[in-house]
N, C-alpha and C. Protein backbone atom coordinates (compact mmCIF):
# COMPACT_ATOMS: atom_id res chain seq x y z
N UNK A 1 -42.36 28.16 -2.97
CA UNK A 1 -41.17 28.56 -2.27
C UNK A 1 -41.39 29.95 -1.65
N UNK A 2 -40.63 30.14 -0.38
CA UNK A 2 -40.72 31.53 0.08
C UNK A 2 -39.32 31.84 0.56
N UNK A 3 -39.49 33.53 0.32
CA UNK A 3 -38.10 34.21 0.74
C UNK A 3 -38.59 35.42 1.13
N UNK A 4 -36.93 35.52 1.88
CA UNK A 4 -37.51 36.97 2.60
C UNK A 4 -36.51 37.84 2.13
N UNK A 5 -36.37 39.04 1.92
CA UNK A 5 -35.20 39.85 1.67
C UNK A 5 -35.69 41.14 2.33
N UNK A 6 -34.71 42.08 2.36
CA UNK A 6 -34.88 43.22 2.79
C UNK A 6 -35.09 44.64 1.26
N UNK A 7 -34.96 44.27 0.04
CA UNK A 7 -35.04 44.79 -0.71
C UNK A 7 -35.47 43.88 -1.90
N UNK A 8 -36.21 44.26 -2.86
CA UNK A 8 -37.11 43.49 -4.07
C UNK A 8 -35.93 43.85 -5.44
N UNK A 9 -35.41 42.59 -6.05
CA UNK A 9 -34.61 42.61 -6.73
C UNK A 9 -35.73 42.91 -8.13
N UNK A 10 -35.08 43.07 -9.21
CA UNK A 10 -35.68 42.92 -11.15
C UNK A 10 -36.49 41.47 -10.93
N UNK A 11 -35.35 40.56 -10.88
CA UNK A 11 -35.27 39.48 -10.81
C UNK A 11 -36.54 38.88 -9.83
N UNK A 12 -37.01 39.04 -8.72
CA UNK A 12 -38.04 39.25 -7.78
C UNK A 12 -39.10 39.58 -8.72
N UNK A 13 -39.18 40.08 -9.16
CA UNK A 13 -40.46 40.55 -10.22
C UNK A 13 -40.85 40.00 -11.17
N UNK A 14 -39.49 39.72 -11.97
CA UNK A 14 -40.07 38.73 -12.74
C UNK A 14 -40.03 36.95 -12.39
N UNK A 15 -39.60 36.94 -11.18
CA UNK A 15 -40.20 35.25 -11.38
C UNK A 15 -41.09 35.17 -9.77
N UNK A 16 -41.18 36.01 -9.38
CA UNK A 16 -42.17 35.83 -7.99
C UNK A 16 -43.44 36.03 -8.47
N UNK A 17 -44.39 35.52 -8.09
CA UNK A 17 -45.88 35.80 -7.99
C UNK A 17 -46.79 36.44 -7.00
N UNK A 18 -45.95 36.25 -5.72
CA UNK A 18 -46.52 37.37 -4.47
C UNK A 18 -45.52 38.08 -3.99
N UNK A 19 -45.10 39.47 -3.75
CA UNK A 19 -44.10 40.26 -3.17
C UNK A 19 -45.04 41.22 -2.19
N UNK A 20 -44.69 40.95 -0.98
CA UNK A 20 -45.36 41.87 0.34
C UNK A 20 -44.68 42.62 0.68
N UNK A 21 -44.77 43.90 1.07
CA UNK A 21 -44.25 44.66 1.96
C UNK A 21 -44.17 45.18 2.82
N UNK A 22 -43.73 44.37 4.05
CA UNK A 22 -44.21 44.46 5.23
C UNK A 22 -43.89 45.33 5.93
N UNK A 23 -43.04 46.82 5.69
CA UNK A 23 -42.54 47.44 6.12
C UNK A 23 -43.54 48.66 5.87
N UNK A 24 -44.23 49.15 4.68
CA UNK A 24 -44.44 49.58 3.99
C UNK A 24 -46.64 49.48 4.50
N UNK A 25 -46.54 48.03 4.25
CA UNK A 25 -47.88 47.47 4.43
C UNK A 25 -48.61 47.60 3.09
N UNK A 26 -47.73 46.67 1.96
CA UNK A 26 -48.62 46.84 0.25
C UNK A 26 -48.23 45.36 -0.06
N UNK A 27 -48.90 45.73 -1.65
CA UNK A 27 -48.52 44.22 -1.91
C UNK A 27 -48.34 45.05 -3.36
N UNK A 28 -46.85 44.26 -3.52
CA UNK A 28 -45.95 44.87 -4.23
C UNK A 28 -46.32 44.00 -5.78
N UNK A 29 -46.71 42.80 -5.88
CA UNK A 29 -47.21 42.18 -6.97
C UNK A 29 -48.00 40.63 -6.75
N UNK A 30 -48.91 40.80 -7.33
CA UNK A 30 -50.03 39.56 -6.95
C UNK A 30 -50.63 38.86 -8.25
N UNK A 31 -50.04 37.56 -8.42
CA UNK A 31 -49.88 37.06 -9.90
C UNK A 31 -50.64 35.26 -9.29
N UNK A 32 -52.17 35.14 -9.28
CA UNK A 32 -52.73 33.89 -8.67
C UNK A 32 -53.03 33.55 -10.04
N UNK A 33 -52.97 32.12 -10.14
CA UNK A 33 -53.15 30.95 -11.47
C UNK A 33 -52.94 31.63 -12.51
N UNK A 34 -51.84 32.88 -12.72
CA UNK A 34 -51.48 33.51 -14.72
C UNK A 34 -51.82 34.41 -14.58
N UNK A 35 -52.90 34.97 -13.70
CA UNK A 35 -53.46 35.98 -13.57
C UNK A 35 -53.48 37.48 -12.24
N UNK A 36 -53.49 38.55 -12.95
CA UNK A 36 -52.94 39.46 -12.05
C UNK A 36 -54.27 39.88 -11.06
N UNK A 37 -53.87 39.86 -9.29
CA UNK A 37 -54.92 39.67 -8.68
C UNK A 37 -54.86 40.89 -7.84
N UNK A 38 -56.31 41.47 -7.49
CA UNK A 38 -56.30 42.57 -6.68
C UNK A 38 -56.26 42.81 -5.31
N UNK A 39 -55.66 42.25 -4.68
CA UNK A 39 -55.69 42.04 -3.45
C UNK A 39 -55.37 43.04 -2.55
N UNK A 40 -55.71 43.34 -1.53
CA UNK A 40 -55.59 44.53 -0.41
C UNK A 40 -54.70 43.94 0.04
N UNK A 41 -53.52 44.38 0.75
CA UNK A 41 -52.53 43.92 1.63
C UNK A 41 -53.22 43.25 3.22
N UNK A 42 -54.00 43.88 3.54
CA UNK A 42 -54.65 42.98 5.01
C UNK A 42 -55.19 41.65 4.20
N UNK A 43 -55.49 41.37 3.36
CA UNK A 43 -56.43 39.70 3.01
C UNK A 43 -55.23 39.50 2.86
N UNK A 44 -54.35 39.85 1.71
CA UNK A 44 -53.14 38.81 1.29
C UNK A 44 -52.59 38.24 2.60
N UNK A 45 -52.20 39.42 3.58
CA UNK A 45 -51.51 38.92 5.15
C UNK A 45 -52.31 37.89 5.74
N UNK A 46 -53.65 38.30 5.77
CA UNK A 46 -54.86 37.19 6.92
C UNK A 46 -54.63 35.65 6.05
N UNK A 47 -54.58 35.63 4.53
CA UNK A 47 -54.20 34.57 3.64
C UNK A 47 -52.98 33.81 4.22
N UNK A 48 -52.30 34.74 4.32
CA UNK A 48 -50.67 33.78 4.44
C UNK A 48 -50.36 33.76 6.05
N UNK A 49 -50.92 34.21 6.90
CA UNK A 49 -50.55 34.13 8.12
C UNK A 49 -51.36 32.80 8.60
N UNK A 50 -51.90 32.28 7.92
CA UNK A 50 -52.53 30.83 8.40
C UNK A 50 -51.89 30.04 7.45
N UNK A 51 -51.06 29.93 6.55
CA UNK A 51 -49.97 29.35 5.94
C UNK A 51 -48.75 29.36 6.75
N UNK A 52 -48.38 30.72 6.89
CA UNK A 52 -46.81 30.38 7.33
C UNK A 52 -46.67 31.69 8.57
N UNK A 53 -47.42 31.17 9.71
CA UNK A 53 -47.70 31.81 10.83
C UNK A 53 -46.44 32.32 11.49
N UNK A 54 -45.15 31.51 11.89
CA UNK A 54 -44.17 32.03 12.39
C UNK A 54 -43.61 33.26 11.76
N UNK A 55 -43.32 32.51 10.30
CA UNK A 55 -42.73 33.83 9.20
C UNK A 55 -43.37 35.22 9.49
N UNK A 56 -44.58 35.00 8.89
CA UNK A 56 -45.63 36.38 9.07
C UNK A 56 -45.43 37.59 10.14
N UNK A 57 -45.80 36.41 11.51
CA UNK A 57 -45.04 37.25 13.36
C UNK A 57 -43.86 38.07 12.62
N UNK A 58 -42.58 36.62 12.50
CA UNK A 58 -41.51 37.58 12.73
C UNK A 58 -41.22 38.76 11.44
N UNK A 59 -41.81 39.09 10.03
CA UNK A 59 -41.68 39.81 9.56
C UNK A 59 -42.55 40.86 10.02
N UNK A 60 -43.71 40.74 10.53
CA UNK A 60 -44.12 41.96 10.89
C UNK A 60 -43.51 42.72 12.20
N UNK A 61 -42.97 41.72 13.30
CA UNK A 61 -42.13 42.44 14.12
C UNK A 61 -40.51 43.31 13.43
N UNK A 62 -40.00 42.69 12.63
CA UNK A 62 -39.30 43.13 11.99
C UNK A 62 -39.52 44.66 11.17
N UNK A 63 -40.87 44.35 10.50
CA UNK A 63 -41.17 45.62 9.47
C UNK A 63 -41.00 46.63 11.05
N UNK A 64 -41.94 46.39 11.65
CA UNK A 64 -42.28 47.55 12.74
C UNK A 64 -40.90 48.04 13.12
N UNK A 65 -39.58 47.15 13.39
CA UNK A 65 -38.55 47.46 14.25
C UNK A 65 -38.01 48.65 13.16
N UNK A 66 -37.96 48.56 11.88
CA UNK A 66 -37.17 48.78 10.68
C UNK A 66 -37.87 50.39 10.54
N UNK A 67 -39.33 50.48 10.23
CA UNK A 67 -39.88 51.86 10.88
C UNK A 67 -39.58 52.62 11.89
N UNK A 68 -39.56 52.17 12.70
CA UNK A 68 -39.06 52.93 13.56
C UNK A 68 -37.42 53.76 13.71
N UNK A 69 -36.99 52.51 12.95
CA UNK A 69 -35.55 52.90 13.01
C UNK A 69 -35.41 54.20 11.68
N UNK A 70 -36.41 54.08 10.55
CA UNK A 70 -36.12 54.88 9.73
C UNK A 70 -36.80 56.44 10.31
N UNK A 71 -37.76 56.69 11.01
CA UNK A 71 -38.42 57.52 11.59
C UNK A 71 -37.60 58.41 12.19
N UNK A 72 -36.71 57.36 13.19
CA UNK A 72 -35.51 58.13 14.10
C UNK A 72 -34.60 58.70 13.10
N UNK A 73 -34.36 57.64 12.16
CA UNK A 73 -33.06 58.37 11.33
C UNK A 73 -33.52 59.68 10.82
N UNK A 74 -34.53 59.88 10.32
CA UNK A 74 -35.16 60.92 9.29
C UNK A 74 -34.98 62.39 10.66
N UNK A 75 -35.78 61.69 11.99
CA UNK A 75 -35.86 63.02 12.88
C UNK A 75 -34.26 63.20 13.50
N UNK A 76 -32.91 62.87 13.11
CA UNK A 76 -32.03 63.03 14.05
C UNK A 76 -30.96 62.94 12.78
N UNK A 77 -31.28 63.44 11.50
CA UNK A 77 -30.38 63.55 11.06
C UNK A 77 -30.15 65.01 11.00
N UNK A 78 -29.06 65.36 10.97
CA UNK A 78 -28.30 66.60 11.00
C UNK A 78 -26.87 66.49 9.56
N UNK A 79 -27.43 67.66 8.79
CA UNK A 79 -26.69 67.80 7.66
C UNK A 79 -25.38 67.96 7.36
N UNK A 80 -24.12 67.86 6.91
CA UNK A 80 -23.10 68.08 7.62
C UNK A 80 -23.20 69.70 7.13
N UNK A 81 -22.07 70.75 7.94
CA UNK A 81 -22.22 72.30 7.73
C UNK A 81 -21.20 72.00 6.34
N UNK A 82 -21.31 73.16 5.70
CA UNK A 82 -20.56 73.52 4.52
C UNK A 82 -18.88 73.81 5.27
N UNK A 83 -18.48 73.51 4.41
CA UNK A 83 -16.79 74.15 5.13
C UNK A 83 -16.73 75.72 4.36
N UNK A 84 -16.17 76.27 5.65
CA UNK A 84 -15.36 77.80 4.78
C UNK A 84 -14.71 77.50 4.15
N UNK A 85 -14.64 78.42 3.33
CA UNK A 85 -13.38 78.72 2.12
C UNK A 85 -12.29 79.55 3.15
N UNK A 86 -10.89 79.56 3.04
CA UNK A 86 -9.99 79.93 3.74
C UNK A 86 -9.40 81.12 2.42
């Protein structure tokens, strides 16, 4: 089975066996036949993008859109000022 979320639940951890992060570009947990596997995030992707090719596209267009958007937020945030005391 596959899912996509925007955030990795407890629950995600303990019953998933692959968690990617495509935003990020890691691999958040890699659990092949019982066993915990070392995988670089580029093989796991080149792995599953010939499995489930559409998905893959649109999460990585996604991760990219989601960077960017956090980039802007980080450079254009402005703190609010303290208020005077009267």
């Amino acid at each position: 089975m596959v899912a996509v979320s925007k955030r990795v639940r407890t629950s995600d951890m303990n019953s998933c066996n692959v968690i990617l992060d495509f935003a990020d570009k890691k691999v958040m947990k890699s659990v092949i036949e019982g066993k915990q596997h070392d995988g670089d995030f580029d093989r796991m992707r080149d792995y599953y993008v010939k499995v489930y090719p559409n998905l893959i596209e649109q999460l990585e267009k996604e991760a990219s859109m989601t960077k960017a958007q956090e980039k802007l937020a980080a450079a254009t945030f402005i703190p609010n000022p303290k208020k005077k005391k009267k």
